[in-house]
N, C-alpha and C. Protein backbone atom coordinates (compact mmCIF):
# COMPACT_ATOMS: atom_id res chain seq x y z
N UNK A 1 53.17 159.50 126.59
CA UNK A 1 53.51 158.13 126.42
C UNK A 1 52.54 157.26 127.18
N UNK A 2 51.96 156.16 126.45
CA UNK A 2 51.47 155.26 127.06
C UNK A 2 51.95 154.52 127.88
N UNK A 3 51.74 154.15 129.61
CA UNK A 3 52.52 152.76 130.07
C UNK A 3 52.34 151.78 129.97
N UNK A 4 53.03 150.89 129.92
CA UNK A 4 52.83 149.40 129.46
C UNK A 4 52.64 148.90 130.71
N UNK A 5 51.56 148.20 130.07
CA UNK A 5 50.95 147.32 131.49
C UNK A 5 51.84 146.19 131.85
N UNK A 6 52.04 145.86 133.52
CA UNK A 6 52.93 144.61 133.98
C UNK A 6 52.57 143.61 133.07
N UNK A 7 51.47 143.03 133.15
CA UNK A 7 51.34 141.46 132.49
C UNK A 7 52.12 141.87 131.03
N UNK A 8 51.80 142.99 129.91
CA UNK A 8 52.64 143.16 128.71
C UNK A 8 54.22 142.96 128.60
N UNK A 9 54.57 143.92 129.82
CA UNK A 9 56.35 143.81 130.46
C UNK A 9 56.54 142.18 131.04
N UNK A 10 55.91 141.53 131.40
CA UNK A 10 56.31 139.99 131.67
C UNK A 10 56.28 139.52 130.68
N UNK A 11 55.36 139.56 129.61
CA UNK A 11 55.37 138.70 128.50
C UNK A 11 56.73 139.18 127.96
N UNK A 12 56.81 140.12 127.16
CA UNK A 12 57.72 140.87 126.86
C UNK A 12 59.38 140.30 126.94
N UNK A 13 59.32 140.24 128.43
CA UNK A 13 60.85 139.11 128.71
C UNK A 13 60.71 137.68 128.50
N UNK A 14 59.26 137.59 129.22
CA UNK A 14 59.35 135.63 128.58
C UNK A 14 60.26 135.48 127.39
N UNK A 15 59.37 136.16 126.36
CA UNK A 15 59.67 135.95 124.93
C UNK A 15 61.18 136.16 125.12
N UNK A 16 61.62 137.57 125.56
CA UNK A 16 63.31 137.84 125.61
C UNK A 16 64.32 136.90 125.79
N UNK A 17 63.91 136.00 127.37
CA UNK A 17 64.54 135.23 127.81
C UNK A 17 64.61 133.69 127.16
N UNK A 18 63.37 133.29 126.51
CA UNK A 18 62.96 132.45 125.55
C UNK A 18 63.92 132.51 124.10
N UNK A 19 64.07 133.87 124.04
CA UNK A 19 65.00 133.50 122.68
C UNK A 19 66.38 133.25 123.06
N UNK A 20 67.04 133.94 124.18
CA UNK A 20 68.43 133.91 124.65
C UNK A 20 68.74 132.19 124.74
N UNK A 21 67.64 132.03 125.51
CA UNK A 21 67.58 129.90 125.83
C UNK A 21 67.68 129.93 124.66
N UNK A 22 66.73 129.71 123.58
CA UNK A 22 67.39 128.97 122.11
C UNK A 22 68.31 129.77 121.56
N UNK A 23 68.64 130.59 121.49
CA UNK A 23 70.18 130.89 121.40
C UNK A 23 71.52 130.27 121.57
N UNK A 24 71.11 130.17 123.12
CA UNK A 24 72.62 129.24 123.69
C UNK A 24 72.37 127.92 123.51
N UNK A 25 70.97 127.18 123.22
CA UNK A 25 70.80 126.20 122.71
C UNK A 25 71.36 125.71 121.49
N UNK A 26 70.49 126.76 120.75
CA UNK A 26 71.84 126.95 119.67
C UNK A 26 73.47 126.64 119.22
N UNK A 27 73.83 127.41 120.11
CA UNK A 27 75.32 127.34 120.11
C UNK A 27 76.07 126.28 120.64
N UNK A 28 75.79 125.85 121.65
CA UNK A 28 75.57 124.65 122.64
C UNK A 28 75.64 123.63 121.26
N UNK A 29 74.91 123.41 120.60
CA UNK A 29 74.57 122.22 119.66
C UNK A 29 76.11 122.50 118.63
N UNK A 30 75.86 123.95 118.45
CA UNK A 30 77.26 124.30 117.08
C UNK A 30 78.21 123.52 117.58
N UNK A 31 78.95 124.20 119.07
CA UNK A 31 79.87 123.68 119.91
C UNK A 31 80.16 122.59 120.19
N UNK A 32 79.43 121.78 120.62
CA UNK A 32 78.94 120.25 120.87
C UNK A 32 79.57 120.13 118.73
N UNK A 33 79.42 120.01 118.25
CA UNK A 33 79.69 119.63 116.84
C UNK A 33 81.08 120.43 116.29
N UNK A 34 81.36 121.26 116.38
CA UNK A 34 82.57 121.78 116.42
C UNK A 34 83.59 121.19 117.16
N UNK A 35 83.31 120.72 118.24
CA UNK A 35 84.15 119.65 119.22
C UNK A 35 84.71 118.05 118.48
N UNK A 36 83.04 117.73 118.74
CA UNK A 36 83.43 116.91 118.05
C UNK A 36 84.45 116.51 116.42
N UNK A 37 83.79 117.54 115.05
CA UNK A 37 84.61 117.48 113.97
C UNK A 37 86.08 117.88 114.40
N UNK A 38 86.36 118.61 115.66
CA UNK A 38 87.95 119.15 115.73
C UNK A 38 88.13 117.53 116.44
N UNK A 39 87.46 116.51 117.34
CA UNK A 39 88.59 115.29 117.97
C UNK A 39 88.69 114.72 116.88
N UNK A 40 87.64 114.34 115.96
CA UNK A 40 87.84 113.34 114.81
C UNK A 40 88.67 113.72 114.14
N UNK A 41 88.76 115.40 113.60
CA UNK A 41 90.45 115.67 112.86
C UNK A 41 91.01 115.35 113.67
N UNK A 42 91.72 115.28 114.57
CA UNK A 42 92.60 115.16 115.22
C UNK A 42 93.13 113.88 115.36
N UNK A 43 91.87 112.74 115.79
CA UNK A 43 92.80 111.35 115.43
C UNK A 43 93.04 110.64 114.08
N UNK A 44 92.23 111.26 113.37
CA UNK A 44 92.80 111.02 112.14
C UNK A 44 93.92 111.47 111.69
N UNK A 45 94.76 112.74 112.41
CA UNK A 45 95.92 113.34 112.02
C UNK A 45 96.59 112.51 112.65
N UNK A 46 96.23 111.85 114.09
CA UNK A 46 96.98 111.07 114.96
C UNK A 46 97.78 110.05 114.22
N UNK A 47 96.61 109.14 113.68
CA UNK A 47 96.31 107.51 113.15
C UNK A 47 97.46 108.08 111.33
N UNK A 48 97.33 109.04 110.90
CA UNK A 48 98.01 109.25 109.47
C UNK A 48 99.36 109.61 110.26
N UNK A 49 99.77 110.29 111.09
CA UNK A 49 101.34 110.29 111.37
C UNK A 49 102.04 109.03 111.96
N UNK A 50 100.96 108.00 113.00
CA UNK A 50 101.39 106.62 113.42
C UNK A 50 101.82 105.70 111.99
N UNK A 51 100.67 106.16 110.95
CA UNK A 51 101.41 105.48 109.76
C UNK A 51 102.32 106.15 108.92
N UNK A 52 102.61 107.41 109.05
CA UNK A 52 103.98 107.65 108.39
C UNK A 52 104.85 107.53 109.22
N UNK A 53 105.32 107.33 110.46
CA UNK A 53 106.05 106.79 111.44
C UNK A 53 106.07 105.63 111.20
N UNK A 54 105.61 104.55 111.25
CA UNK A 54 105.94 103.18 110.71
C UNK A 54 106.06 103.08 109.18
N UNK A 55 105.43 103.44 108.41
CA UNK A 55 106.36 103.38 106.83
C UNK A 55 107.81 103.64 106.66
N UNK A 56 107.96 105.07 107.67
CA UNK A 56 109.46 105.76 107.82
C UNK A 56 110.63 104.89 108.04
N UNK A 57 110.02 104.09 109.46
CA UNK A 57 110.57 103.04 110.35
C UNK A 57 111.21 101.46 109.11
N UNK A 58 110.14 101.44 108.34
CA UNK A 58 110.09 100.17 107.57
C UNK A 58 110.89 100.69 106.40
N UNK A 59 110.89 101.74 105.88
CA UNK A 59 112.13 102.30 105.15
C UNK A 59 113.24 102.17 105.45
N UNK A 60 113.51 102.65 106.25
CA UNK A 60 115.02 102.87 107.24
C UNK A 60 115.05 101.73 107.39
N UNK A 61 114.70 100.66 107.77
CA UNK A 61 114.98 99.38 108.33
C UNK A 61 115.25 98.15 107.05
N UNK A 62 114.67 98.57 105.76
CA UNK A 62 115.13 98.07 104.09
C UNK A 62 116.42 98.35 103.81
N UNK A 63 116.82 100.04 104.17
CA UNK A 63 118.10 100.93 104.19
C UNK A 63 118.95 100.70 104.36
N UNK A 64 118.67 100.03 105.71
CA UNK A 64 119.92 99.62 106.69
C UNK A 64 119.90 98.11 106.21
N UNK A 65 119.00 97.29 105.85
CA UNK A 65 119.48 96.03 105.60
C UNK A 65 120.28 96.02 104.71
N UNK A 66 120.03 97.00 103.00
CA UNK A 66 120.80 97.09 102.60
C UNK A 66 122.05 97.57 102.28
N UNK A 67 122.05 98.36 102.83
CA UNK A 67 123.51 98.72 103.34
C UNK A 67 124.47 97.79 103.96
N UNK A 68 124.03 96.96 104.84
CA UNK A 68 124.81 95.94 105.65
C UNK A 68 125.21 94.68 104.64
N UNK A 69 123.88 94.38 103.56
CA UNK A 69 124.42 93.54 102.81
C UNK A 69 125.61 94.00 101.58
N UNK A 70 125.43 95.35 101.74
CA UNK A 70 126.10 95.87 100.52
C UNK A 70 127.86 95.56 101.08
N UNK A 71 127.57 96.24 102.37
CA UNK A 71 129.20 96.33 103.10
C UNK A 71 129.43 95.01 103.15
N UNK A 72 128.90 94.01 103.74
CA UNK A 72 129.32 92.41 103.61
C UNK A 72 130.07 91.71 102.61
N UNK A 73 129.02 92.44 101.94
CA UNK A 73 129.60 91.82 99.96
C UNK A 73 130.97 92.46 99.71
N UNK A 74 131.04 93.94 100.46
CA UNK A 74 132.77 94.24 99.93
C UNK A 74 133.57 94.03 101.11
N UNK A 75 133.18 93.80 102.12
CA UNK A 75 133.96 92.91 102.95
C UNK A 75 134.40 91.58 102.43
N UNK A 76 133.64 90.82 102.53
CA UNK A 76 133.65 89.59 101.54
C UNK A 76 134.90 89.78 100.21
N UNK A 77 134.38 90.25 99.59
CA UNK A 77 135.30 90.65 98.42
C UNK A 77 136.85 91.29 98.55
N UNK A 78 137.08 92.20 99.72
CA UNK A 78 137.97 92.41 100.25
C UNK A 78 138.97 91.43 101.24
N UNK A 79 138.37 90.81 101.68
CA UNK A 79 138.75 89.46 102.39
C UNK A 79 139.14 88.60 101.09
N UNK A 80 139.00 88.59 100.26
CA UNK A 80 139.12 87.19 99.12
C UNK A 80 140.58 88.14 98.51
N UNK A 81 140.40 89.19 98.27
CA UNK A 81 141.52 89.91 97.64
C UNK A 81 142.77 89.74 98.57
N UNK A 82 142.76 90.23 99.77
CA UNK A 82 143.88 89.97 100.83
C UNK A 82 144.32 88.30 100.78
N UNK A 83 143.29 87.50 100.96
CA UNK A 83 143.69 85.99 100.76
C UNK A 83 144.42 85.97 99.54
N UNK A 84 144.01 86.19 98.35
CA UNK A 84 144.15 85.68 97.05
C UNK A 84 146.13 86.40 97.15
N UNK A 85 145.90 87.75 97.28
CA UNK A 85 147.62 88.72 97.53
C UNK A 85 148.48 87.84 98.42
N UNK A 86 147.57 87.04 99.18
CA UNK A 86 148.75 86.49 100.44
C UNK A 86 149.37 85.28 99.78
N UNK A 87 148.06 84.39 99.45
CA UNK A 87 148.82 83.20 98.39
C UNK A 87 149.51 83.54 97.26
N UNK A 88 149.65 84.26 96.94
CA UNK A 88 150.58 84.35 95.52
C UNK A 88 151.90 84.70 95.98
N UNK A 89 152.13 86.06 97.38
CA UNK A 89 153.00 86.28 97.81
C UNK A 89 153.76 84.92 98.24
N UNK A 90 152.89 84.45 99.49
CA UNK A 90 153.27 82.87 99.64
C UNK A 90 154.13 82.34 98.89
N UNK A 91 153.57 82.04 97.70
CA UNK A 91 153.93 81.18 96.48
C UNK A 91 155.28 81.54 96.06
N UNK A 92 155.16 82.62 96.12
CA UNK A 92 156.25 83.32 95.12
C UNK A 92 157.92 83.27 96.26
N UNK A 93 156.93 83.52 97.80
CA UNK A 93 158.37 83.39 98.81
C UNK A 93 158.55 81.79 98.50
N UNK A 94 157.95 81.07 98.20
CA UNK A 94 158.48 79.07 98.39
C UNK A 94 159.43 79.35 96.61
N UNK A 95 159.01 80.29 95.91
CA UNK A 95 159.53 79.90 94.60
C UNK A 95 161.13 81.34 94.90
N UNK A 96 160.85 81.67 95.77
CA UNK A 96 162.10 82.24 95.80
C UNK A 96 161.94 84.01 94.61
N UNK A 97 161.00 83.92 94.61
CA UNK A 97 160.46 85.30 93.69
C UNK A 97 159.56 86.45 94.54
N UNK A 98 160.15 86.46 95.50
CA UNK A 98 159.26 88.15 96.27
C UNK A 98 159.54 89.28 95.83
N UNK A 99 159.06 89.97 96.21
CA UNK A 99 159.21 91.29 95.74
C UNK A 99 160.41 92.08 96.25
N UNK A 100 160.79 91.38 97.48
CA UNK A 100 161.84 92.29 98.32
C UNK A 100 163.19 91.40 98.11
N UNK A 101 164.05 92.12 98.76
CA UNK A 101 165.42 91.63 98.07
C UNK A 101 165.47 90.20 99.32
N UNK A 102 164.97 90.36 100.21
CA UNK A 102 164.98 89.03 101.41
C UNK A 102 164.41 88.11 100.74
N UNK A 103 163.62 88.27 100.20
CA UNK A 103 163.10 87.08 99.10
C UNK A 103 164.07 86.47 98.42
N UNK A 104 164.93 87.52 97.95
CA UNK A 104 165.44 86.95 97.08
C UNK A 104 167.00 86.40 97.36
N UNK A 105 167.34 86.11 98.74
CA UNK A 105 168.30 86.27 99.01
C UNK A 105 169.00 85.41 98.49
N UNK A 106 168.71 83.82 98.53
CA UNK A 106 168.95 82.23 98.15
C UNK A 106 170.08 83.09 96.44
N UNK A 107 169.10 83.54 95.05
CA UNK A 107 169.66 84.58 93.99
C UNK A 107 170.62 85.28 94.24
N UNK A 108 170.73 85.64 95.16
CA UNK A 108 171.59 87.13 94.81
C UNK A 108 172.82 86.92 95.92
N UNK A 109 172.46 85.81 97.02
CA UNK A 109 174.34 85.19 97.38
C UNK A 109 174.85 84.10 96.68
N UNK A 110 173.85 83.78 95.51
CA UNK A 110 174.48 82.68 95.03
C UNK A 110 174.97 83.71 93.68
N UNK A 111 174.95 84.71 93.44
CA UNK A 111 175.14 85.55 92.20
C UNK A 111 176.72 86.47 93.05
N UNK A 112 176.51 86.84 94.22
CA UNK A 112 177.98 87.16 94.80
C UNK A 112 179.08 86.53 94.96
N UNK A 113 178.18 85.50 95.58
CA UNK A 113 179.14 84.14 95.77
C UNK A 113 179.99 83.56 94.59
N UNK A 114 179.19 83.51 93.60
CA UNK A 114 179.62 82.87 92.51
C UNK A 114 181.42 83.05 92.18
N UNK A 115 181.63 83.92 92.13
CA UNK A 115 183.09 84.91 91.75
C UNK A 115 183.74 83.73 92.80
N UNK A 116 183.74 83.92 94.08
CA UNK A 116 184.70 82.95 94.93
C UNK A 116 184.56 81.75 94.73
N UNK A 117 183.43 80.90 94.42
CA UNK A 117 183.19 79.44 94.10
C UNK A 117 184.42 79.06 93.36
N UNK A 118 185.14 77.83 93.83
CA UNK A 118 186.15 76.94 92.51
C UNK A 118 185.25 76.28 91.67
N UNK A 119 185.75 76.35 90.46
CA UNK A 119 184.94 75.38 89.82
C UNK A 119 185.59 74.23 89.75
């Protein structure tokens, strides 16, 4: 076997160590760019869930308005029905026509009564 002369064995690693540097240079750059494309996904995933979180928000908040107007309206409507049942009841106790026999009492002692009345 031939030996290789020192100055050959120095060159030898220059070059070695020379490629390892652009190597990790290399990678270094991938990395550096891999970094970066993973933050930019990332606030873009950020910035797209802040806006389906506020669309969500602005849904729910249409939802609920309408709902509240919906219940109002049969509140409302329920309130007019109880009024409207009370005046007629009303009416009907001044006309002596309720439903219950206390209503009707003025009728029905003047219908007992009657038999003892002289004429």
């Amino acid at each position: 076997m031939a030996a290789v002369a020192p100055a050959d064995a120095n060159l030898g690693s220059i070059d070695a160590l020379k490629r390892v540097k652009a190597t990790e240079t290399d990678w270094e750059l991938k990395l550096r760019a891999a970094r970066g494309a993973a933050e930019e996904a990332v606030q873009k995933l950020r910035a797209d869930s802040d806006a389906a979180v506020k669309a969500a928000q602005a849904a729910a908040d249409q939802q609920r308005a309408q709902a509240v107007q919906a219940m109002r309206a049969e509140a409302d409507r329920e309130a007019a029905e109880i009024l409207a049942d009370g005046e007629r009841a009303a009416a009907q106790a001044a006309r002596g026509e309720g439903k219950r026999a206390a209503d009707k009492k003025d009728a029905i002692l003047a219908a007992v009564l009657a038999g003892f009345l002289k004429d």
